[in-house]
Protein backbone atom coordinates (compact mmCIF):
# COMPACT_ATOMS: atom_id res chain seq x y z
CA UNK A 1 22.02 14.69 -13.32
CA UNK A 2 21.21 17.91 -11.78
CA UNK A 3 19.85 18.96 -8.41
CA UNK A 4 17.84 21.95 -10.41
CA UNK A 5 14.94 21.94 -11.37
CA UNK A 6 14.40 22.27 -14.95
CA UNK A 7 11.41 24.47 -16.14
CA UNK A 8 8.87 23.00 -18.59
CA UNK A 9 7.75 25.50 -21.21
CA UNK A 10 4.57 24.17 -21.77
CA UNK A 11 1.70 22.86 -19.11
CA UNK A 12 -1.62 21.00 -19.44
CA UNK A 13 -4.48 23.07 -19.24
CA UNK A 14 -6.43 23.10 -16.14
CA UNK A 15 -7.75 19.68 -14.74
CA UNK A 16 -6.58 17.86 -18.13
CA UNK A 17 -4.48 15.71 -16.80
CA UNK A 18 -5.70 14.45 -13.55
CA UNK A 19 -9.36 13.22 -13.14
CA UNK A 20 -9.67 14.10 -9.26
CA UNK A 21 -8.13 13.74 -5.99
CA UNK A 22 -9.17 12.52 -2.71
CA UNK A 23 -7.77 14.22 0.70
CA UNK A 24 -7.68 12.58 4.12
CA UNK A 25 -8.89 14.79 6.86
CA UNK A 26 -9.53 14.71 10.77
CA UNK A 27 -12.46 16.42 10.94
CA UNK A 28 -14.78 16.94 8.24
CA UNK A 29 -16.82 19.79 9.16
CA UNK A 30 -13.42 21.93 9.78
CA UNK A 31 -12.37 20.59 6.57
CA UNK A 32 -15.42 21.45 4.26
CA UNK A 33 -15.96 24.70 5.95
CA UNK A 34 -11.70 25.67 5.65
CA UNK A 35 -12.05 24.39 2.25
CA UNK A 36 -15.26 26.65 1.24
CA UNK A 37 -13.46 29.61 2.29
CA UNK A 38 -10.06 29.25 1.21
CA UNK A 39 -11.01 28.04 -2.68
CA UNK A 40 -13.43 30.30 -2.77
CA UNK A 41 -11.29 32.98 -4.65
CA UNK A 42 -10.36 30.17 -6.98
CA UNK A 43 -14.40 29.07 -8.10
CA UNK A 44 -14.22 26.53 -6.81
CA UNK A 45 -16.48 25.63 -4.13
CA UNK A 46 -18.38 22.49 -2.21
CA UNK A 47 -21.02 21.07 -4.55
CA UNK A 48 -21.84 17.71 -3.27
CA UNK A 49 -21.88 15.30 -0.71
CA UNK A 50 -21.42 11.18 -1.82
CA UNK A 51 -22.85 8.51 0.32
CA UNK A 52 -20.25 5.83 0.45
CA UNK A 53 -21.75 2.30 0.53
CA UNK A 54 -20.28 -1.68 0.42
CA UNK A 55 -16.81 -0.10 1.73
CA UNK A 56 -16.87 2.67 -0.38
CA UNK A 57 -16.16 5.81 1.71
CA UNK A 58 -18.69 8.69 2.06
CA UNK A 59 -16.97 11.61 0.58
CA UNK A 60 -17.34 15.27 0.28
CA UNK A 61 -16.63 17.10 -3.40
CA UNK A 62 -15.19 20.40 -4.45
CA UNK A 63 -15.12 21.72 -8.12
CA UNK A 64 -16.06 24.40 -10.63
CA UNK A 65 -19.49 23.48 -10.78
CA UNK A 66 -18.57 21.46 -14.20
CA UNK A 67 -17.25 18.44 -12.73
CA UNK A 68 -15.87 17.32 -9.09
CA UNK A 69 -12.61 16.54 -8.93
CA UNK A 70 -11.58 17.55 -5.24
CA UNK A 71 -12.87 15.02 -2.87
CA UNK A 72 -12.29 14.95 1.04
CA UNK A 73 -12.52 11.74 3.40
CA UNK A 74 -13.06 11.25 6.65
CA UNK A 75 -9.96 9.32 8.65
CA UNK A 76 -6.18 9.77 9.80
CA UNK A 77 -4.33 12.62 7.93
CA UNK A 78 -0.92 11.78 6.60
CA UNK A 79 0.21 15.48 5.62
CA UNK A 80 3.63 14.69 4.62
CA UNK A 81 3.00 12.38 1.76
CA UNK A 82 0.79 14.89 -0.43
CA UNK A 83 1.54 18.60 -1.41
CA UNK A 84 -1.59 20.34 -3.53
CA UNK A 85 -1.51 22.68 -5.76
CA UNK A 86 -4.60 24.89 -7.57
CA UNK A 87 -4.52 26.74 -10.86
CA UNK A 88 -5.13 30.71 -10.36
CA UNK A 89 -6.14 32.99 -13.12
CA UNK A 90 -3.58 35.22 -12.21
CA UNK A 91 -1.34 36.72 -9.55
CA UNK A 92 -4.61 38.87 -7.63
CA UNK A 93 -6.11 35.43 -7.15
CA UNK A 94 -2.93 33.80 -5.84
CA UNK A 95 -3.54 37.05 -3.83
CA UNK A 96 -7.09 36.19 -2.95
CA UNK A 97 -6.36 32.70 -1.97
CA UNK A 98 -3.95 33.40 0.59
CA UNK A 99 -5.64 36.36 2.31
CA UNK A 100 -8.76 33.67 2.22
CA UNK A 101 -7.02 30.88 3.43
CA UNK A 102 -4.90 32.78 6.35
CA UNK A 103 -8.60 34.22 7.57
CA UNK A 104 -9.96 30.55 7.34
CA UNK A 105 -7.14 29.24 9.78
CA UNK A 106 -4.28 28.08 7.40
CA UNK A 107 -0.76 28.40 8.65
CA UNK A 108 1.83 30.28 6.47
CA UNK A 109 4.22 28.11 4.48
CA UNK A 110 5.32 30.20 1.62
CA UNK A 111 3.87 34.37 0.94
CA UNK A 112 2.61 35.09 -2.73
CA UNK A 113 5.68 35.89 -4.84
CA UNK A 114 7.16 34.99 -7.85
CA UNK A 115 8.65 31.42 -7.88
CA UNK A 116 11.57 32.02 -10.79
CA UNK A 117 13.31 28.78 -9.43
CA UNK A 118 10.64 26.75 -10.79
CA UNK A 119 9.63 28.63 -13.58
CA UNK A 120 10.27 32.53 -14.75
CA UNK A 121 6.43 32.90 -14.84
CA UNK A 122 5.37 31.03 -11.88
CA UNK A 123 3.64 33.37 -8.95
CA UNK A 124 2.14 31.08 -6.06
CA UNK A 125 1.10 31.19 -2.31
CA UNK A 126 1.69 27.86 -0.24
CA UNK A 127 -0.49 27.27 3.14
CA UNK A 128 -1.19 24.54 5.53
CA UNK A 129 -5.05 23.48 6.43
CA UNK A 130 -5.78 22.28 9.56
CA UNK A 131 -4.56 18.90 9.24
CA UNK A 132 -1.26 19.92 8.20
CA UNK A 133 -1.12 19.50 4.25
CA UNK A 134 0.79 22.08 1.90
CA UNK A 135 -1.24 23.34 -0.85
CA UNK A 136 -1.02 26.14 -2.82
CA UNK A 137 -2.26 28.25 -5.60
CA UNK A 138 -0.47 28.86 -8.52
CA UNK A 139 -0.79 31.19 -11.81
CA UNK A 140 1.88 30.34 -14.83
CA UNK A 141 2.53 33.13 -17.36
């Protein structure tokens, strides 16, 4: 076995694989309003509050305005047990995303640049929110 990573040729096309995905945060305010900004350059933006009832959390829902499939909770944070990343039309948006997300408060993990060690046309720019979770936005070629 290798320690490499070995590139896949082909990937799913956006959101066809995963359904949605729900995010723990501290403070949901901070999140939602961090979150507005920093997807923004990406479409995809807050479009809906749910009202959690019989133990069902209330939740707070991100998407392209076709479906909702970025959801954030209220509670405790555990940033080192989930890494997100965001399909970008292309390398200005990566761009966009990480000017956006710096300006909303995000930490610096990784600059755009190309990513050749996971794929020869992978171009991505990883931040932290505010509770601490690596996310990113990628374009493939």
């Amino acid at each position: 076995m290798t320690d490499q990573i070995q590139p896949i040729v082909e990937y799913p096309k956006r959101n066809e694989m995963l359904d949605h995905a729900i995010l723990t945060v501290s403070n949901i305010e901070v999140s939602v309003a961090f979150y507005e900004a920093a997807l923004k350059p990406l479409s995809i933006k807050f479009l809906a509050p749910y009202k959690g009832s019989d133990g069902h959390p209330d939740l707070w829902g991100f998407g392209t305005g076709k479906n909702i499939f970025f959801w954030l909770k209220h509670g405790k944070p555990h940033p080192e047990a989930i890494h997100l990343g965001f399909v970008a039309e292309s390398n200005d948006v990566v761009d966009a995303f990480y000017k956006a997300s710096i300006a909303a408060g995000a930490k610096e993990n990784i600059s755009p640049r190309a990513r050749i060690e996971y794929y020869p046309g992978y171009y991505a720019a990883d931040v932290f929110d505010p509770d601490g979770y690596s996310f990113e936005a990628v374009h493939k070629n």
